[in-house]
N, C-alpha and C. Protein backbone atom coordinates (compact mmCIF):
# COMPACT_ATOMS: atom_id res chain seq x y z
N UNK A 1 4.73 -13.93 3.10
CA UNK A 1 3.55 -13.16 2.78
C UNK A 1 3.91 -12.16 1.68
N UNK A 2 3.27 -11.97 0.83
CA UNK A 2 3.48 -11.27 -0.39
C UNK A 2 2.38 -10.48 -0.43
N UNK A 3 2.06 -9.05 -0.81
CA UNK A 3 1.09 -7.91 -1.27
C UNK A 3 1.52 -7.04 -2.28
N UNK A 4 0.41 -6.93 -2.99
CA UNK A 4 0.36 -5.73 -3.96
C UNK A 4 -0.76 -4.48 -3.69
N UNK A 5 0.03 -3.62 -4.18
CA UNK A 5 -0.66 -2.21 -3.80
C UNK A 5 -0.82 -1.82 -5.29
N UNK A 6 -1.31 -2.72 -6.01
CA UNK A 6 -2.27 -1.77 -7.49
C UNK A 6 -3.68 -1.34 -7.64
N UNK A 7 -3.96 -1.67 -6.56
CA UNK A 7 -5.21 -1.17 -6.01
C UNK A 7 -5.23 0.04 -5.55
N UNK A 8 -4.10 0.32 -5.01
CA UNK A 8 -3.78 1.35 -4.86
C UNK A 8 -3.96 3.01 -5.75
N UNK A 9 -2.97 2.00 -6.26
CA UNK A 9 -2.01 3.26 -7.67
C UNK A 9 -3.91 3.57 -8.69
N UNK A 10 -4.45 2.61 -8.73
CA UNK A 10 -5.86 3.06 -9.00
C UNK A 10 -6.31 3.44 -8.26
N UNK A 11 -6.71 3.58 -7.35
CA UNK A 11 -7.56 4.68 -6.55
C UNK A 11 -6.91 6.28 -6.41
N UNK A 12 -5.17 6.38 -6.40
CA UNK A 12 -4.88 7.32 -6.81
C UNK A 12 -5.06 8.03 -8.18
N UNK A 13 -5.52 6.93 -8.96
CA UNK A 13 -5.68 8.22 -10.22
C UNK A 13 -7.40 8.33 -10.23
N UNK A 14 -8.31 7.19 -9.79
CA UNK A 14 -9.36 7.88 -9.51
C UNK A 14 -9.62 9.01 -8.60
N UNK A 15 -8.74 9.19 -7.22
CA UNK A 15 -9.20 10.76 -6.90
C UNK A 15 -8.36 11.69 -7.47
N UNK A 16 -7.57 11.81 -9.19
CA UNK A 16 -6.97 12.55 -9.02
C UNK A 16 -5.68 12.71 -8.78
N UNK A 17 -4.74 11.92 -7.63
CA UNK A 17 -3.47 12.26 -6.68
C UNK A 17 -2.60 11.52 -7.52
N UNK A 18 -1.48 12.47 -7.31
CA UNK A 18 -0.33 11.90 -7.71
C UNK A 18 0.27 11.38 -6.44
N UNK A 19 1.51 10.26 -6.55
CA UNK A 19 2.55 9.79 -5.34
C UNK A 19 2.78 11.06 -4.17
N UNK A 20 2.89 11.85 -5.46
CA UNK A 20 3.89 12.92 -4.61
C UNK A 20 2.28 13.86 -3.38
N UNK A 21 1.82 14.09 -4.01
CA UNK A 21 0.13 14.07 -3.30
C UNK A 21 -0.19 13.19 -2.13
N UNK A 22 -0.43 11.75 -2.06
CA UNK A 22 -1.14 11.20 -1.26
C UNK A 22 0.41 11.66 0.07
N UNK A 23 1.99 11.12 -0.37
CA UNK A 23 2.42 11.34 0.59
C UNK A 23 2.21 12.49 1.47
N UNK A 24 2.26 13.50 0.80
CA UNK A 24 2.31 14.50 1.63
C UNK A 24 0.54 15.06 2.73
N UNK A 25 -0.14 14.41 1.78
CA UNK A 25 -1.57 14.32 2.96
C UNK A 25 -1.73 13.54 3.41
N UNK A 26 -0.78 12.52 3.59
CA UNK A 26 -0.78 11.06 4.40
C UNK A 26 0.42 11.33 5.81
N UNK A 27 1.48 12.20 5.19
CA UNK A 27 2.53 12.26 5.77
C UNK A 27 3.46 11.33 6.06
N UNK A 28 3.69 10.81 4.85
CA UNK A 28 4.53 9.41 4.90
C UNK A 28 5.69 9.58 4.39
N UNK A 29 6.66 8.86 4.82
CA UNK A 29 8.05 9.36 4.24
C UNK A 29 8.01 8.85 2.49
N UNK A 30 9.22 9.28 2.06
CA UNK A 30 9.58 8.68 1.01
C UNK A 30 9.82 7.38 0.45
N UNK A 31 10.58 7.17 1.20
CA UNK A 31 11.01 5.53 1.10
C UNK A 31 9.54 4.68 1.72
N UNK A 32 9.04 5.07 1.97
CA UNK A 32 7.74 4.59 2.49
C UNK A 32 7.45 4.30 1.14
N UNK A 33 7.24 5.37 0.65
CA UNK A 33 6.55 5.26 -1.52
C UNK A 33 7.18 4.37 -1.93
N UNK A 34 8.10 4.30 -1.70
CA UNK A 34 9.50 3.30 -2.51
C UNK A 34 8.90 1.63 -1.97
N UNK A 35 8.78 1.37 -1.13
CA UNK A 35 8.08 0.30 -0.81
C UNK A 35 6.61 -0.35 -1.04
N UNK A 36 6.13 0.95 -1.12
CA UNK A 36 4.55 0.27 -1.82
C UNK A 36 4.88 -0.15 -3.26
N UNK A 37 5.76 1.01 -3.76
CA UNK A 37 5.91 0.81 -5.84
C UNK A 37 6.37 -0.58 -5.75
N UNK A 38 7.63 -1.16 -4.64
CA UNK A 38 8.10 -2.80 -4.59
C UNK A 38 7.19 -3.33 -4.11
N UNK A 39 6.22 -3.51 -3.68
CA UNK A 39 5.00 -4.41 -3.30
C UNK A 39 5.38 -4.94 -2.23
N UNK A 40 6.40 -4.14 -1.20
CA UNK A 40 7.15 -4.55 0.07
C UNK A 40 6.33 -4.26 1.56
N UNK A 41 6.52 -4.83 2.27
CA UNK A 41 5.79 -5.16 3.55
C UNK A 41 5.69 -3.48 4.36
N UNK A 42 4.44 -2.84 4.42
CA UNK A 42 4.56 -1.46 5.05
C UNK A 42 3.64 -1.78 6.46
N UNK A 43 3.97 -0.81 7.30
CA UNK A 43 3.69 -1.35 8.59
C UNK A 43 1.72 -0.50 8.79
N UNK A 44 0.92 -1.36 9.39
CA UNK A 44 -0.59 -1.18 9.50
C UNK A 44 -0.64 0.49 9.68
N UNK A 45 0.22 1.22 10.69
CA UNK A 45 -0.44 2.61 11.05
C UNK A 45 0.19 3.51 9.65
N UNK A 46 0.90 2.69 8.99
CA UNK A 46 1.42 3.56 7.87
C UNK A 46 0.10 3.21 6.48
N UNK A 47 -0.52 2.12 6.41
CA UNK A 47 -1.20 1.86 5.93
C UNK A 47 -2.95 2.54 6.32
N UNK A 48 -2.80 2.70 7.33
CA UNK A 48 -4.23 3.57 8.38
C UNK A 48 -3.73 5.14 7.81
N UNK A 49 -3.17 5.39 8.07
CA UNK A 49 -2.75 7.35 6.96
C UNK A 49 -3.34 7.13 5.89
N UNK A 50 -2.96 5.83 5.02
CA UNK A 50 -3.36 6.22 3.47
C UNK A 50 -4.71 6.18 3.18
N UNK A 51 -5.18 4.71 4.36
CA UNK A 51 -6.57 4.74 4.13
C UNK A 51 -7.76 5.88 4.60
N UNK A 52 -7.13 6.72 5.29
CA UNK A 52 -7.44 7.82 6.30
C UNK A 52 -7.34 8.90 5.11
N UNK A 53 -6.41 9.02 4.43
CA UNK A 53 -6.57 10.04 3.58
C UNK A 53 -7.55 9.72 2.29
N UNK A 54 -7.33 8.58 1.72
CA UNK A 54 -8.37 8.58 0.84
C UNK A 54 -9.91 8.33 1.22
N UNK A 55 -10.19 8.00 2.40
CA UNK A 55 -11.35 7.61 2.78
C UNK A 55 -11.78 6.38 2.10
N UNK A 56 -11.15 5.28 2.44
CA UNK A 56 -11.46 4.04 1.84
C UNK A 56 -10.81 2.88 2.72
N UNK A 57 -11.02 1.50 2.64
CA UNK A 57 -10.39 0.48 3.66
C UNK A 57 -9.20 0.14 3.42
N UNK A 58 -8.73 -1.50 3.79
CA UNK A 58 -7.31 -1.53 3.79
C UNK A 58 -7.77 -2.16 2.31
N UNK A 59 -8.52 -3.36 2.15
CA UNK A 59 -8.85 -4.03 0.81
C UNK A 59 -8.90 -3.47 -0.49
N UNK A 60 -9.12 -2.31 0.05
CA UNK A 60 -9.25 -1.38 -1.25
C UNK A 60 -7.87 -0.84 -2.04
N UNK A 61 -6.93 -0.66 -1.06
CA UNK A 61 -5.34 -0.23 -1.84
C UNK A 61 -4.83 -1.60 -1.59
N UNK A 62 -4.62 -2.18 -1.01
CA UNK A 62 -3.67 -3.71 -0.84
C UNK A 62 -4.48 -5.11 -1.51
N UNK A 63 -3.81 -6.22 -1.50
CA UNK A 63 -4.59 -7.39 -1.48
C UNK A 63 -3.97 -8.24 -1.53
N UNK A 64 -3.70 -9.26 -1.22
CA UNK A 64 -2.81 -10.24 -0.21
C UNK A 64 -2.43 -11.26 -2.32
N UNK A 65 -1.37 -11.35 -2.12
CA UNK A 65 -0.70 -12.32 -2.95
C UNK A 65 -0.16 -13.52 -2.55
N UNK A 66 -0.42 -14.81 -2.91
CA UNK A 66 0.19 -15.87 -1.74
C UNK A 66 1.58 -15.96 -2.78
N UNK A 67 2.81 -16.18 -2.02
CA UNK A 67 3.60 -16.88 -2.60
C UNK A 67 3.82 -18.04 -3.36
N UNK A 68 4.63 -18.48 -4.33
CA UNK A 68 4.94 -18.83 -5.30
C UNK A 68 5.59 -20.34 -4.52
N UNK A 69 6.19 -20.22 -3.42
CA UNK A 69 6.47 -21.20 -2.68
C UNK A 69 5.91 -22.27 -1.82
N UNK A 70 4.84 -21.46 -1.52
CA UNK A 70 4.09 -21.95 -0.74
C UNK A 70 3.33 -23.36 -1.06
């Protein structure tokens, strides 16, 4: 399973937020950040903070990439 979070990184500059921003009103660690920027697997309640802070769904920051293998 493969995801990208550039959906993301746009909705952060539409409200405004920088990285360093959403973490800290999300309350997510660091390396947490470090894993969305790699498009690496983050776990649902860590994903429920972000969507919780921006007020928006999961579809809206993520969106499923199928592998290349598959």
């Amino acid at each position: 399973m493969a995801v990208s979070y550039k959906k993301l990184w746009v909705r952060l500059a539409e409200h405004e937020l920088s990285t360093a921003d959403l973490r800290k009103q999300a309350k997510i660690a660091p390396n947490t950040m470090t894993k969305l920027r790699k498009n690496e697997y983050v776990a649902m309640p860590i994903l429920d903070k972000i969507c919780k802070t921006l007020d928006v769904d999961y579809g809206d920051i993520m969106e499923y990439v199928p592998d290349n293998n598959s």
